[in-house]
N, C-alpha and C. Protein backbone atom coordinates (compact mmCIF):
# COMPACT_ATOMS: atom_id res chain seq x y z
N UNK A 1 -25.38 -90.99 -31.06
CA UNK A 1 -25.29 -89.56 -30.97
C UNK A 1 -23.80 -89.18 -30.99
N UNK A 2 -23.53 -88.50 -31.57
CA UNK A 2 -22.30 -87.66 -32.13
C UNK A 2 -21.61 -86.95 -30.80
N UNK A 3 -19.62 -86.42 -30.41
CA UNK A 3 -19.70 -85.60 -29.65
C UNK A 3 -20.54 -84.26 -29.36
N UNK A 4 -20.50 -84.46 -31.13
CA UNK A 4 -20.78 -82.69 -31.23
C UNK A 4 -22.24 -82.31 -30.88
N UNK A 5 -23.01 -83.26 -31.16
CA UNK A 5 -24.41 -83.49 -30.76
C UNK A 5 -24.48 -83.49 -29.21
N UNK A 6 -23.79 -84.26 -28.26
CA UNK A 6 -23.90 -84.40 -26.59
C UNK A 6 -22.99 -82.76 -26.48
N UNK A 7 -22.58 -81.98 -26.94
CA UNK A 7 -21.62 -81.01 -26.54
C UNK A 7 -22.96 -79.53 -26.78
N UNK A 8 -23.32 -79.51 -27.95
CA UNK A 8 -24.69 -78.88 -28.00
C UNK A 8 -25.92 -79.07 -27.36
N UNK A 9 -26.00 -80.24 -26.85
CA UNK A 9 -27.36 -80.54 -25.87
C UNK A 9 -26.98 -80.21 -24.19
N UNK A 10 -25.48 -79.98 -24.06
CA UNK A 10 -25.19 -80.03 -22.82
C UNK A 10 -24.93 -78.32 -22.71
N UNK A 11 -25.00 -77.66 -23.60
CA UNK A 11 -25.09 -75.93 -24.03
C UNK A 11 -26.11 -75.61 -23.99
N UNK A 12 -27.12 -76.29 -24.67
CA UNK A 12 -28.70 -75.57 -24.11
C UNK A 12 -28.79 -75.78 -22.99
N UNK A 13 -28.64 -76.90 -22.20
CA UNK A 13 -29.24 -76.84 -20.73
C UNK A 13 -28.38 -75.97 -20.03
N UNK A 14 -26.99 -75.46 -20.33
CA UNK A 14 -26.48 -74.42 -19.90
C UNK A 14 -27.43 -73.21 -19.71
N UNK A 15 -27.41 -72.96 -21.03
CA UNK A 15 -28.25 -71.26 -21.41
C UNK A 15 -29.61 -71.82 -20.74
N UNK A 16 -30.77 -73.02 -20.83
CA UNK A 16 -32.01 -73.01 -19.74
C UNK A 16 -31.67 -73.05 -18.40
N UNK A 17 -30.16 -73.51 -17.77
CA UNK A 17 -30.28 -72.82 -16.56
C UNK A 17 -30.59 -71.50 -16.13
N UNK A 18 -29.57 -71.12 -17.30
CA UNK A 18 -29.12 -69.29 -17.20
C UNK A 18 -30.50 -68.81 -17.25
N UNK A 19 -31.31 -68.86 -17.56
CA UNK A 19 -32.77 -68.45 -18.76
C UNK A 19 -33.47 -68.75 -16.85
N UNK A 20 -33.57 -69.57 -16.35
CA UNK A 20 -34.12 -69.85 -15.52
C UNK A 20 -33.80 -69.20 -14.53
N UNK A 21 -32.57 -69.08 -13.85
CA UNK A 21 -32.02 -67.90 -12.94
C UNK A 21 -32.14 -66.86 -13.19
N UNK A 22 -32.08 -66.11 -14.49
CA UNK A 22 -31.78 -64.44 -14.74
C UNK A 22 -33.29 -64.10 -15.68
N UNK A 23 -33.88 -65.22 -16.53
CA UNK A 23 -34.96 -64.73 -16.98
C UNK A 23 -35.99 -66.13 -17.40
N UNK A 24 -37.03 -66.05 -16.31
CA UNK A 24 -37.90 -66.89 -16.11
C UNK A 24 -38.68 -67.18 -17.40
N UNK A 25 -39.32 -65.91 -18.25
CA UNK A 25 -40.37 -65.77 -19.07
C UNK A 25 -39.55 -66.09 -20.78
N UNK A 26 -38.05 -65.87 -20.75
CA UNK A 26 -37.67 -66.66 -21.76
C UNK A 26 -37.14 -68.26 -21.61
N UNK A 27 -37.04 -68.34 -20.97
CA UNK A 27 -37.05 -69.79 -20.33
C UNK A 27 -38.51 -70.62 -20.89
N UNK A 28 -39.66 -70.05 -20.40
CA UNK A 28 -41.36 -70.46 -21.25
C UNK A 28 -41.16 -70.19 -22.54
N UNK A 29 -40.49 -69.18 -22.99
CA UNK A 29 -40.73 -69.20 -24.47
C UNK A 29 -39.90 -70.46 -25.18
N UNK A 30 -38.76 -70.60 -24.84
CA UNK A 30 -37.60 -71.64 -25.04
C UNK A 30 -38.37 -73.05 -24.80
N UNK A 31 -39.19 -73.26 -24.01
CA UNK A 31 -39.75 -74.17 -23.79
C UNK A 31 -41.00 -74.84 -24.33
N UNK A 32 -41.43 -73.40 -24.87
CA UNK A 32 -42.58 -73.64 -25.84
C UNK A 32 -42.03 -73.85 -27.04
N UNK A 33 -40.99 -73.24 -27.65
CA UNK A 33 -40.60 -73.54 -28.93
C UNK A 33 -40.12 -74.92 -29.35
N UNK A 34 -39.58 -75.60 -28.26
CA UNK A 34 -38.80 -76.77 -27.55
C UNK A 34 -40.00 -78.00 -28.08
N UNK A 35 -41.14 -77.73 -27.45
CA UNK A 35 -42.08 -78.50 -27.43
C UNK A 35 -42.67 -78.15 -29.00
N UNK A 36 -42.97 -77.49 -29.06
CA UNK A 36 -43.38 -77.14 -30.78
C UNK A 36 -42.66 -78.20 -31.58
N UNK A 37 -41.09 -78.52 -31.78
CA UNK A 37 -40.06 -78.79 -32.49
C UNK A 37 -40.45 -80.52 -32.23
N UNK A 38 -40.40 -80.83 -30.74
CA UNK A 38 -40.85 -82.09 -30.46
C UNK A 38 -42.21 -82.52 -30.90
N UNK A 39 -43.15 -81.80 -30.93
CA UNK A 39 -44.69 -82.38 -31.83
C UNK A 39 -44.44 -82.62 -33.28
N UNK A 40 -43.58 -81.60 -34.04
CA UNK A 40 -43.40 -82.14 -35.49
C UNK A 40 -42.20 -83.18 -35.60
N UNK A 41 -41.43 -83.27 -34.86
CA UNK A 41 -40.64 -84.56 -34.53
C UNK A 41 -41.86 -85.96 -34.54
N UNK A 42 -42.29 -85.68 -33.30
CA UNK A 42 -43.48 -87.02 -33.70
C UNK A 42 -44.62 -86.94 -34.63
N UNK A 43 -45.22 -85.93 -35.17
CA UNK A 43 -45.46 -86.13 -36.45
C UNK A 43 -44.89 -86.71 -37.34
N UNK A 44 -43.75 -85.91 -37.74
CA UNK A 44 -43.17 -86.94 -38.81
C UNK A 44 -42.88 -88.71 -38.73
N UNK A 45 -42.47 -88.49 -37.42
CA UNK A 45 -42.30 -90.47 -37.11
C UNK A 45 -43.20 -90.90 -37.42
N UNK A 46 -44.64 -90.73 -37.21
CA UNK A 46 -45.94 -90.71 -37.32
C UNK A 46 -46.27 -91.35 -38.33
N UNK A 47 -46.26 -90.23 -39.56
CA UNK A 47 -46.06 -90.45 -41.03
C UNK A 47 -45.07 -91.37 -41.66
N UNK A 48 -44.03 -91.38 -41.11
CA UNK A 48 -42.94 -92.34 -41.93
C UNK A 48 -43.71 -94.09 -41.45
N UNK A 49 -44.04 -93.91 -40.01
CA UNK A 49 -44.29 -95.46 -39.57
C UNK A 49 -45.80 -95.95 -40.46
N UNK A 50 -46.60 -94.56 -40.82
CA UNK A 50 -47.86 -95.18 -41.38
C UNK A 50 -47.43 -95.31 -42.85
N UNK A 51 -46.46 -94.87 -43.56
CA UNK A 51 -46.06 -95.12 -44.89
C UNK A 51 -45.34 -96.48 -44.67
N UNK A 52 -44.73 -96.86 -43.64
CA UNK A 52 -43.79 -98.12 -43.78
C UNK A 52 -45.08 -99.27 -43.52
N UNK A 53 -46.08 -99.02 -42.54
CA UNK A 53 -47.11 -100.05 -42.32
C UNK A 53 -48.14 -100.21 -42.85
């Protein structure tokens, strides 16, 4: 993983603190989108490992 990659991952959990202190209900949305992004993440692994096997 790249700086610039650990410097952006350490900025979102900034703004989900913030999101969490000042606004709870975008914080769930952030979190749902979050998780959305991570299911087609493992989808695709999914697919690449059943094309490689």
């Amino acid at each position: 993983m790249s700086e610039k990659e650990k410097n952006e991952i350490a900025e979102m959990v900034e703004t989900a603190e913030l999101l969490a202190k000042h606004d709870p209900q975008s914080l769930v949305i952030a979190k749902a989108n979050l998780d959305i992004l991570k299911s087609r993440c493992e989808i695709e692994k999914a697919m690449r490992e059943e094309s490689a096997g």
